[in-house]
C-alpha atoms as a PDB file:
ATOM      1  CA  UNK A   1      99.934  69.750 148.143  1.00  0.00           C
ATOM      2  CA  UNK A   2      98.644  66.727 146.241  1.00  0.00           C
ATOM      3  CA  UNK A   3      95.595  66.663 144.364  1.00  0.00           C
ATOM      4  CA  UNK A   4      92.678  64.306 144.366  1.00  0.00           C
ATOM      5  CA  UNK A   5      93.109  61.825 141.579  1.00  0.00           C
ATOM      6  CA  UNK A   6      91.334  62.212 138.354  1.00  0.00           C
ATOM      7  CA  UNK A   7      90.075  60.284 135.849  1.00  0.00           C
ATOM      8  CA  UNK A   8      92.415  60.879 133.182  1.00  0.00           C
ATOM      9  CA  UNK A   9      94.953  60.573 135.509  1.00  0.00           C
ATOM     10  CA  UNK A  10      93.986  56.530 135.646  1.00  0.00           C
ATOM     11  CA  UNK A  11      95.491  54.326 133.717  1.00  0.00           C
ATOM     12  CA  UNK A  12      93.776  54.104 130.324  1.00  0.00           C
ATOM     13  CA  UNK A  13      92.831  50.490 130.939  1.00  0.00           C
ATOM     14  CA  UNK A  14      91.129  51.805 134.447  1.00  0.00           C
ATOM     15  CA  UNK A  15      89.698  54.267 132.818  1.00  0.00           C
ATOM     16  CA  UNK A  16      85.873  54.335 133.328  1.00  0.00           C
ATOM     17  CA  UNK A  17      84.699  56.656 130.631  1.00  0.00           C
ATOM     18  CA  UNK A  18      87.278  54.673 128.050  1.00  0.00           C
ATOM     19  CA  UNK A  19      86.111  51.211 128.921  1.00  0.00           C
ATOM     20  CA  UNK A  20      82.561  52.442 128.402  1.00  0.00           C
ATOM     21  CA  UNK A  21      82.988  54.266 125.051  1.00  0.00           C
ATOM     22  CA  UNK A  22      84.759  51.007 124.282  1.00  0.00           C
ATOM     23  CA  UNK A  23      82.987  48.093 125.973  1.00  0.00           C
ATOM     24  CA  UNK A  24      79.424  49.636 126.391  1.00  0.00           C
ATOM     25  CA  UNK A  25      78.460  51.039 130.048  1.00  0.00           C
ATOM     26  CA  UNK A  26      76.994  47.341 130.974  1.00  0.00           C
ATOM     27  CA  UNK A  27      81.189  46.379 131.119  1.00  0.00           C
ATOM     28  CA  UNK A  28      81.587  48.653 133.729  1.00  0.00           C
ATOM     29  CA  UNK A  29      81.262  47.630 137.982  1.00  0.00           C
ATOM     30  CA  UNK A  30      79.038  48.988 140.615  1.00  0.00           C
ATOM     31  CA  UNK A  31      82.098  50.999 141.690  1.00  0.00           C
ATOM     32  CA  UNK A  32      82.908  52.178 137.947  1.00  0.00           C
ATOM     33  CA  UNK A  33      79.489  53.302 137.271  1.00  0.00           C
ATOM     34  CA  UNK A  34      79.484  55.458 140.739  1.00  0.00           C
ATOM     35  CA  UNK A  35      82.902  56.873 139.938  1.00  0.00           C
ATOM     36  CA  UNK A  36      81.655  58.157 136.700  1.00  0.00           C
ATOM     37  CA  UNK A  37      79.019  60.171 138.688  1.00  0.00           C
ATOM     38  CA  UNK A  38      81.317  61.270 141.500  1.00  0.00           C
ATOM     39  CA  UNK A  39      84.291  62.214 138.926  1.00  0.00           C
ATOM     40  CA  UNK A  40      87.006  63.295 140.967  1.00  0.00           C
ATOM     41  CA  UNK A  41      88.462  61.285 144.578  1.00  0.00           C
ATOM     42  CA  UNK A  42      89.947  62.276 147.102  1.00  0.00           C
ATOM     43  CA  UNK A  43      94.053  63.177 147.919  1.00  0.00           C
ATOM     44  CA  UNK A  44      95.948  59.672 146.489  1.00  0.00           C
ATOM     45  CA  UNK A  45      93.033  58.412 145.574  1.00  0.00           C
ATOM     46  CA  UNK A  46      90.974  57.479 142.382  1.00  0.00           C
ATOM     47  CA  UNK A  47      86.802  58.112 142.096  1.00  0.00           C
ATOM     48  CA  UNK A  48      86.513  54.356 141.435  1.00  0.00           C
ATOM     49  CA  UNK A  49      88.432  53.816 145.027  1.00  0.00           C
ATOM     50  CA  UNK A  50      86.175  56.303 146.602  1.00  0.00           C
ATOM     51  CA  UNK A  51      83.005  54.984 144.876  1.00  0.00           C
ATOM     52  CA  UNK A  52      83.918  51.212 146.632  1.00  0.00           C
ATOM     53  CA  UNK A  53      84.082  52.801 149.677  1.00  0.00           C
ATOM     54  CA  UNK A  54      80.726  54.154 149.540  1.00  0.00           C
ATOM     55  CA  UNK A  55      79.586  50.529 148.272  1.00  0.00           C
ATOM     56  CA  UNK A  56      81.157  49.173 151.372  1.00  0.00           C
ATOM     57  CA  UNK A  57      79.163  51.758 153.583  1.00  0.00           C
ATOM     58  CA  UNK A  58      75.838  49.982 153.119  1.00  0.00           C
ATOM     59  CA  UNK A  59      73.731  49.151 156.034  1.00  0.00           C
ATOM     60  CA  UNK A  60      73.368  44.996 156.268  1.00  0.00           C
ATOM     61  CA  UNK A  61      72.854  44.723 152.119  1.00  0.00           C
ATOM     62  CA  UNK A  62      75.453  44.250 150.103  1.00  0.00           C
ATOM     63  CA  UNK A  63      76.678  47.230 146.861  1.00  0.00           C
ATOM     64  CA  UNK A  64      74.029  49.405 144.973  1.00  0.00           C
ATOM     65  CA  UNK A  65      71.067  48.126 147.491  1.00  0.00           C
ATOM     66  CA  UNK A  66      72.571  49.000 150.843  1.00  0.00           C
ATOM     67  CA  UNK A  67      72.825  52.551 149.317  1.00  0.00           C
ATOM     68  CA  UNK A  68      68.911  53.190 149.791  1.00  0.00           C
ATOM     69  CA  UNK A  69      68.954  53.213 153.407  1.00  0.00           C
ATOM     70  CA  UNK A  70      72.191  55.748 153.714  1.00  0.00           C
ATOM     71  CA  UNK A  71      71.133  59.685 154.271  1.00  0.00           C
ATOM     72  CA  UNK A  72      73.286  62.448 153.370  1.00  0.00           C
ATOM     73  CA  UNK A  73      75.148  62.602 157.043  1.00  0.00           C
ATOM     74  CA  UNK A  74      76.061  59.076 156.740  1.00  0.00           C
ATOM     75  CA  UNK A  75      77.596  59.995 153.178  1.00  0.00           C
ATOM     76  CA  UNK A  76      79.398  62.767 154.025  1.00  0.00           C
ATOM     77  CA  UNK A  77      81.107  61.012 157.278  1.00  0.00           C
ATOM     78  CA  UNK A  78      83.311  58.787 154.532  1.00  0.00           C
ATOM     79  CA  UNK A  79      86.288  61.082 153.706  1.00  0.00           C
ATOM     80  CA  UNK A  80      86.164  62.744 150.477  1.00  0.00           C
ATOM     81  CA  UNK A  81      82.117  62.344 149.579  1.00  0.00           C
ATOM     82  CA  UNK A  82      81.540  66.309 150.408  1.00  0.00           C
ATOM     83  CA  UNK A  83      77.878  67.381 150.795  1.00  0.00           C
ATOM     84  CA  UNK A  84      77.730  67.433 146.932  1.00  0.00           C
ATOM     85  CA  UNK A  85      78.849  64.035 146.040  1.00  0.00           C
ATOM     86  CA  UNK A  86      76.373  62.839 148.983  1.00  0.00           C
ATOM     87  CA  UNK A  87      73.477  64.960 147.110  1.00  0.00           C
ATOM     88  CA  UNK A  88      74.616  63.312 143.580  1.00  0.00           C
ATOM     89  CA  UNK A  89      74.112  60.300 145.173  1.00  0.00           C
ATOM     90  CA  UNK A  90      70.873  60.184 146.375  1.00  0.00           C
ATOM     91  CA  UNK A  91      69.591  62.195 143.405  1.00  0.00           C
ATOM     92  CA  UNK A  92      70.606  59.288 141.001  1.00  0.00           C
ATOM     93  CA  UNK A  93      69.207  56.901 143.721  1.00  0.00           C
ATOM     94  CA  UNK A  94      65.504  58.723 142.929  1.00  0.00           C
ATOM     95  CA  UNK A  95      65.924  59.162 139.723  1.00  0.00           C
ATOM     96  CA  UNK A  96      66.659  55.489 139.538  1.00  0.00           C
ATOM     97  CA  UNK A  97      63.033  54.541 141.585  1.00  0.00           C
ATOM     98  CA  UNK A  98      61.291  57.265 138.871  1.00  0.00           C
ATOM     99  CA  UNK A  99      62.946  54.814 135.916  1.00  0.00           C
ATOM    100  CA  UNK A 100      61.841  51.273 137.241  1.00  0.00           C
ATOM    101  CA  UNK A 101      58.367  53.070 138.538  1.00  0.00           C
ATOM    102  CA  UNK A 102      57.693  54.884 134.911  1.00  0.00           C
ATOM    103  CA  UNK A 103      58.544  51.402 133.135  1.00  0.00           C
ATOM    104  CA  UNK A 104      56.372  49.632 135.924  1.00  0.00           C
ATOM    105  CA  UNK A 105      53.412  51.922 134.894  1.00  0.00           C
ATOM    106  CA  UNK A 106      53.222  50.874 131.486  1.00  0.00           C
ATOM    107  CA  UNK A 107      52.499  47.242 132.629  1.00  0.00           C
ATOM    108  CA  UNK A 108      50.126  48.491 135.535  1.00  0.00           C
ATOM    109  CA  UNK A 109      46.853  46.471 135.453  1.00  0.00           C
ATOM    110  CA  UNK A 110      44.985  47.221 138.893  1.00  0.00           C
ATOM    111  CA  UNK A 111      43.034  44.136 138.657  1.00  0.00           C
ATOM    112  CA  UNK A 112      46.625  42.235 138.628  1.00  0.00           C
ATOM    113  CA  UNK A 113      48.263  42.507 142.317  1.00  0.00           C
ATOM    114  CA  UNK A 114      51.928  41.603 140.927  1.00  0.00           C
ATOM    115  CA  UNK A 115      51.578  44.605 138.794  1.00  0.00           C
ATOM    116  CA  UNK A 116      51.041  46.787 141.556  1.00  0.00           C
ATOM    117  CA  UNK A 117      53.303  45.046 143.376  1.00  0.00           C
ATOM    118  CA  UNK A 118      55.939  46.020 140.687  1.00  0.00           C
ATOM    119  CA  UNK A 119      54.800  49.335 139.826  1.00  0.00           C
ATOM    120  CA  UNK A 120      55.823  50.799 143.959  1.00  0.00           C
ATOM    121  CA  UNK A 121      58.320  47.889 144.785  1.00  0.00           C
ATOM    122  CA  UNK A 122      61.478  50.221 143.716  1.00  0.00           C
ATOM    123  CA  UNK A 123      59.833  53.146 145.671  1.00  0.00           C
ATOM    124  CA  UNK A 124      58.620  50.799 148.989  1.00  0.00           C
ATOM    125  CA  UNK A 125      60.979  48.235 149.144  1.00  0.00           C
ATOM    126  CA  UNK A 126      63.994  50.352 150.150  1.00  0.00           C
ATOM    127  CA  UNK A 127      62.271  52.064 153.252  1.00  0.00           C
ATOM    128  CA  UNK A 128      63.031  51.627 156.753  1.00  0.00           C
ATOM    129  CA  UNK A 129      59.918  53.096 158.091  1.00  0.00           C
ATOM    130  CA  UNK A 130      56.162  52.375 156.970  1.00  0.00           C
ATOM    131  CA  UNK A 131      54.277  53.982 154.085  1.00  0.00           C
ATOM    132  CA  UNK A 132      51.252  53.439 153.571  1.00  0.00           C
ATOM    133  CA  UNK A 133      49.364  54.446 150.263  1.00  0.00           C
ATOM    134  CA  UNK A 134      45.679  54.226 148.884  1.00  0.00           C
ATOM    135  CA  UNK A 135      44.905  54.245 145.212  1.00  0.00           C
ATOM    136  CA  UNK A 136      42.315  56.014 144.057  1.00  0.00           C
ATOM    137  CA  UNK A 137      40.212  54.723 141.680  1.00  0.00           C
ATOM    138  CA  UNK A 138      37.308  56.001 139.161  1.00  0.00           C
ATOM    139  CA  UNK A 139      34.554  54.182 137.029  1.00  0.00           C
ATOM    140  CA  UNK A 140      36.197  52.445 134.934  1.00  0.00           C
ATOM    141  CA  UNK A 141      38.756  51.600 137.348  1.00  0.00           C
ATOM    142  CA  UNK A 142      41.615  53.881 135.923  1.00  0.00           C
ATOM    143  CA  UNK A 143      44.267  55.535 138.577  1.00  0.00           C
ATOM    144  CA  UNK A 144      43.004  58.849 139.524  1.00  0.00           C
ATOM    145  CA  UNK A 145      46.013  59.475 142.019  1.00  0.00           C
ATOM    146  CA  UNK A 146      47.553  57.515 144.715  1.00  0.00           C
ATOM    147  CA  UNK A 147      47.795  59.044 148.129  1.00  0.00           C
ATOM    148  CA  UNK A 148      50.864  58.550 150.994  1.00  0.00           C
ATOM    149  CA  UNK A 149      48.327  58.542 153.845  1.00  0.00           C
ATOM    150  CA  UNK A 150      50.746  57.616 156.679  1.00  0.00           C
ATOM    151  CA  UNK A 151      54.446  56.924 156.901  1.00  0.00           C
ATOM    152  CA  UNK A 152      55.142  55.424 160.636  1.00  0.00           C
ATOM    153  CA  UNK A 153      58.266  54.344 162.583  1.00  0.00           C
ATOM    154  CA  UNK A 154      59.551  50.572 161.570  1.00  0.00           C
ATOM    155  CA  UNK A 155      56.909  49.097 163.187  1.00  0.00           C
ATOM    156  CA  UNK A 156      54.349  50.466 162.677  1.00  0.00           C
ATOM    157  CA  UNK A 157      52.098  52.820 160.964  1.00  0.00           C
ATOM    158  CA  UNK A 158      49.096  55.285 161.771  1.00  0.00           C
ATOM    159  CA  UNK A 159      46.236  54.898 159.469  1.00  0.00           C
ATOM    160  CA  UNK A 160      42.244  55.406 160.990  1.00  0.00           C
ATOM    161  CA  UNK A 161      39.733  54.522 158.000  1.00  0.00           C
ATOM    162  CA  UNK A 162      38.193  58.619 158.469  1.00  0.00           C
ATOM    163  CA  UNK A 163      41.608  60.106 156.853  1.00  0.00           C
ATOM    164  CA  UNK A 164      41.559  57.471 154.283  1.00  0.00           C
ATOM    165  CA  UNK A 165      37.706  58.067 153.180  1.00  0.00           C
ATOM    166  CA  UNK A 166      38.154  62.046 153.683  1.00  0.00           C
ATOM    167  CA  UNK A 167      40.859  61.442 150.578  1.00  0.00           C
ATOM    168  CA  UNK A 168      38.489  59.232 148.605  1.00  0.00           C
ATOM    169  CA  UNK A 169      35.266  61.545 148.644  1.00  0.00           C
ATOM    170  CA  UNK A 170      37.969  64.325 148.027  1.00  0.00           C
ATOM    171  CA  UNK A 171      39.100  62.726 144.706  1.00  0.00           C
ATOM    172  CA  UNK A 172      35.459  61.160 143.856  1.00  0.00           C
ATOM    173  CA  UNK A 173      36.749  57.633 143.901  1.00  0.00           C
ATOM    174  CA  UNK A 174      34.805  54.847 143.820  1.00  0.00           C
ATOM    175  CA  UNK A 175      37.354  52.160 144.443  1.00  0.00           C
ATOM    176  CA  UNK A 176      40.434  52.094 146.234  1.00  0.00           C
ATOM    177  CA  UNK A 177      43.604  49.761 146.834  1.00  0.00           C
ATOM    178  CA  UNK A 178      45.640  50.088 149.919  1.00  0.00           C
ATOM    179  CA  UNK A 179      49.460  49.167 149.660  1.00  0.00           C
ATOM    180  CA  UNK A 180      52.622  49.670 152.296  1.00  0.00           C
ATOM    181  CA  UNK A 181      55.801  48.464 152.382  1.00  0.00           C
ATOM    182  CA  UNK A 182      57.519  46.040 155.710  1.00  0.00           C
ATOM    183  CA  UNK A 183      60.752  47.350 156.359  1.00  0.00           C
ATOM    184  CA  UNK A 184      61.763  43.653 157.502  1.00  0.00           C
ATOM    185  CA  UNK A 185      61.504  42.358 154.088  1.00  0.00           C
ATOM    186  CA  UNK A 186      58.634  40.341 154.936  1.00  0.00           C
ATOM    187  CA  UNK A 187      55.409  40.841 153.225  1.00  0.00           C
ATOM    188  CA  UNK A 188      53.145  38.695 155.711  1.00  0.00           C
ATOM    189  CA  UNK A 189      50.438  40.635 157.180  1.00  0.00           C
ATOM    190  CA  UNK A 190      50.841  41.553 160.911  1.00  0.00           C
ATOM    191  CA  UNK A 191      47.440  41.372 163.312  1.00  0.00           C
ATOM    192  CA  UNK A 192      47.460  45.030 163.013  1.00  0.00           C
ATOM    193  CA  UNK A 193      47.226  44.615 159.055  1.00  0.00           C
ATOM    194  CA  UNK A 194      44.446  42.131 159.427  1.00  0.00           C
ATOM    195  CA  UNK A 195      42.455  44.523 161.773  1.00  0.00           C
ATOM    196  CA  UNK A 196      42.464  48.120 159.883  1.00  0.00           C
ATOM    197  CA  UNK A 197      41.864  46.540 156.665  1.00  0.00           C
ATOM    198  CA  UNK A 198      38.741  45.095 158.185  1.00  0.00           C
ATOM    199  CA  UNK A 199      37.456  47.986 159.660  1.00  0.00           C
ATOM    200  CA  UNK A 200      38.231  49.732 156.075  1.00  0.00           C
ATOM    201  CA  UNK A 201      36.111  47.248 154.662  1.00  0.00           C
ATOM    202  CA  UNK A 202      33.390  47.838 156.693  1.00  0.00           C
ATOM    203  CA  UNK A 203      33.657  51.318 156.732  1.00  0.00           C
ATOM    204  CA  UNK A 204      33.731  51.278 152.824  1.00  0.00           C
ATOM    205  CA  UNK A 205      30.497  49.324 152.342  1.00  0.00           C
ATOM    206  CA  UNK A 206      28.512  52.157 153.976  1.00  0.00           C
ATOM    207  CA  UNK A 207      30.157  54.666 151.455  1.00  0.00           C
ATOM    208  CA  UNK A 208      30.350  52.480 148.867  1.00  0.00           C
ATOM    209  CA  UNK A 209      33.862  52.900 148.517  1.00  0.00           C
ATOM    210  CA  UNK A 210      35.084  49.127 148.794  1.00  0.00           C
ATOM    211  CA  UNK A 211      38.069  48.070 149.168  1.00  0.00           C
ATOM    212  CA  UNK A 212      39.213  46.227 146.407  1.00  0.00           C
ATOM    213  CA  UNK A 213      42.718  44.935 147.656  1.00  0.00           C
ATOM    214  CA  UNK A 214      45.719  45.696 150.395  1.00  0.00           C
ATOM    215  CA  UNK A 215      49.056  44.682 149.322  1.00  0.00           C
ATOM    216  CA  UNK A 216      52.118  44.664 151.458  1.00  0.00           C
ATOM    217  CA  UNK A 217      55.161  45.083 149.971  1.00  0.00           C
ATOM    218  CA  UNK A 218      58.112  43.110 151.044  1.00  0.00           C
ATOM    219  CA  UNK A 219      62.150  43.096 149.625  1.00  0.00           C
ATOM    220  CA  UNK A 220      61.430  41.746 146.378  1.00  0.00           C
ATOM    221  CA  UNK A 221      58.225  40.463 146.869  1.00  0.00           C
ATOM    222  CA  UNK A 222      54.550  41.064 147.944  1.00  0.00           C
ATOM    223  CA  UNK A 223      51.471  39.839 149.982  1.00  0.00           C
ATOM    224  CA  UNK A 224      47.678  40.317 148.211  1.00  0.00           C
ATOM    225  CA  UNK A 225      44.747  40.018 150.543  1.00  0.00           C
ATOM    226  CA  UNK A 226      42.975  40.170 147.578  1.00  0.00           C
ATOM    227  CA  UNK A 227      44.632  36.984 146.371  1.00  0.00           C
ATOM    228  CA  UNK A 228      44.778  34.946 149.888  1.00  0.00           C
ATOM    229  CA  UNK A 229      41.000  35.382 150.144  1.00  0.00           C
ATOM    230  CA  UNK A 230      40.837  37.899 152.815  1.00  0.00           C
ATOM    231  CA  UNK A 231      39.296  40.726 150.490  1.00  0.00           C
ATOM    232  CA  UNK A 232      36.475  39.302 148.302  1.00  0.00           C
END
């Protein structure tokens, strides 16, 4: 019975972990790179030739970004990605979205939308339902913790302002900053965005809680109600 296709069974010139050690690990493809984490192929064929495969998987965007929106079923239905290689490839997926949101951090400035923008675009932007978070924030307007409050179908998203304000007299915040993501890609506010951040408004005056911004994340890019004017 024949065996599934190593790496040192490649030709040295194909060889992923030789090109890197050689070339650096930016000389190496989007299939090169995921055949160094998946290691072995399947029966006649190479990691690298598996690894395209699961490139060529991805749901209406094209390589590394279409891999976001596969789950570990959808993986495991291309032959020879097991439920292990499926796992391995979500879990350097995450870790990946930890990486760009730890190096976002250090650049956060909460009175700067595009900041916050950056700092939950890797997390948000991949999504195909609704999340909606609220930042908590103290005195001196420092990050005390950000909450998911709701995550909601592709359309749309539960949020009533009481579950919101329950969190931010639970964390003794004085400020907070809503963000979600749009699974379309499109950061322009729907009606329903318009009308719950209202009523938060309101509802935040009374408590003196305001709402400083709500930013909508889109593929890429974002939408600041603090910056259009709506939020004063």
């Amino acid at each position: 019975m024949q065996n599934s296709i190593t790496m040192k069974e490649m030709p040295s010139l194909d060889r992923p972990y030789e090109k890197c050690m050689h070339e650096g690990c930016q000389c190496l493809s989007d299939a090169e790179l995921l055949g160094v984490i998946l290691r072995t192929g399947k029966v006649g064929e190479t990691a690298v030739s598996l690894a395209q495969k699961v490139l060529n998987q991805s749901k209406g965007e094209s390589g590394l970004a279409g891999l976001y929106r596969l789950t570990i079923p959808e993986l495991m239905k291309i032959p020879g990605i097991g439920q292990v290689k499926a796992i391995q490839i979500l879990c350097i997926l995450e870790l990946s979205k930890r990486i760009a949101k730890a190096g976002a951090r250090q650049q956060l400035q909460l009175n700067k939308p595009e900041t916050i923008a950056r700092y939950y675009m890797e997390q948000l932007c991949h999504e195909q339902n609704e999340y909606i978070i609220a930042m908590m924030l103290d005195t001196k307007s420092h990050l005390i913790k950000d909450v998911v409050l709701s995550k909601g179908t592709v359309n749309t998203s539960l949020l009533t302002p009481r579950e919101l304000f329950i969190e931010a007299l639970r964390y003794q915040a004085v400020g907070i900053i809503l963000v979600h993501n749009h699974p379309s890609g499109e950061p322009q506010p729907s009606q329903d965005d318009y009308t719950i951040t209202k009523r938060i408004q309101k509802c935040g005056m009374l408590l003196q809680i305001p709402l400083l911004d709500h930013i909508i994340i889109g593929n890429q890019c974002y939408y600041s109600m603090r910056e259009d004017g709506i939020i004063q």
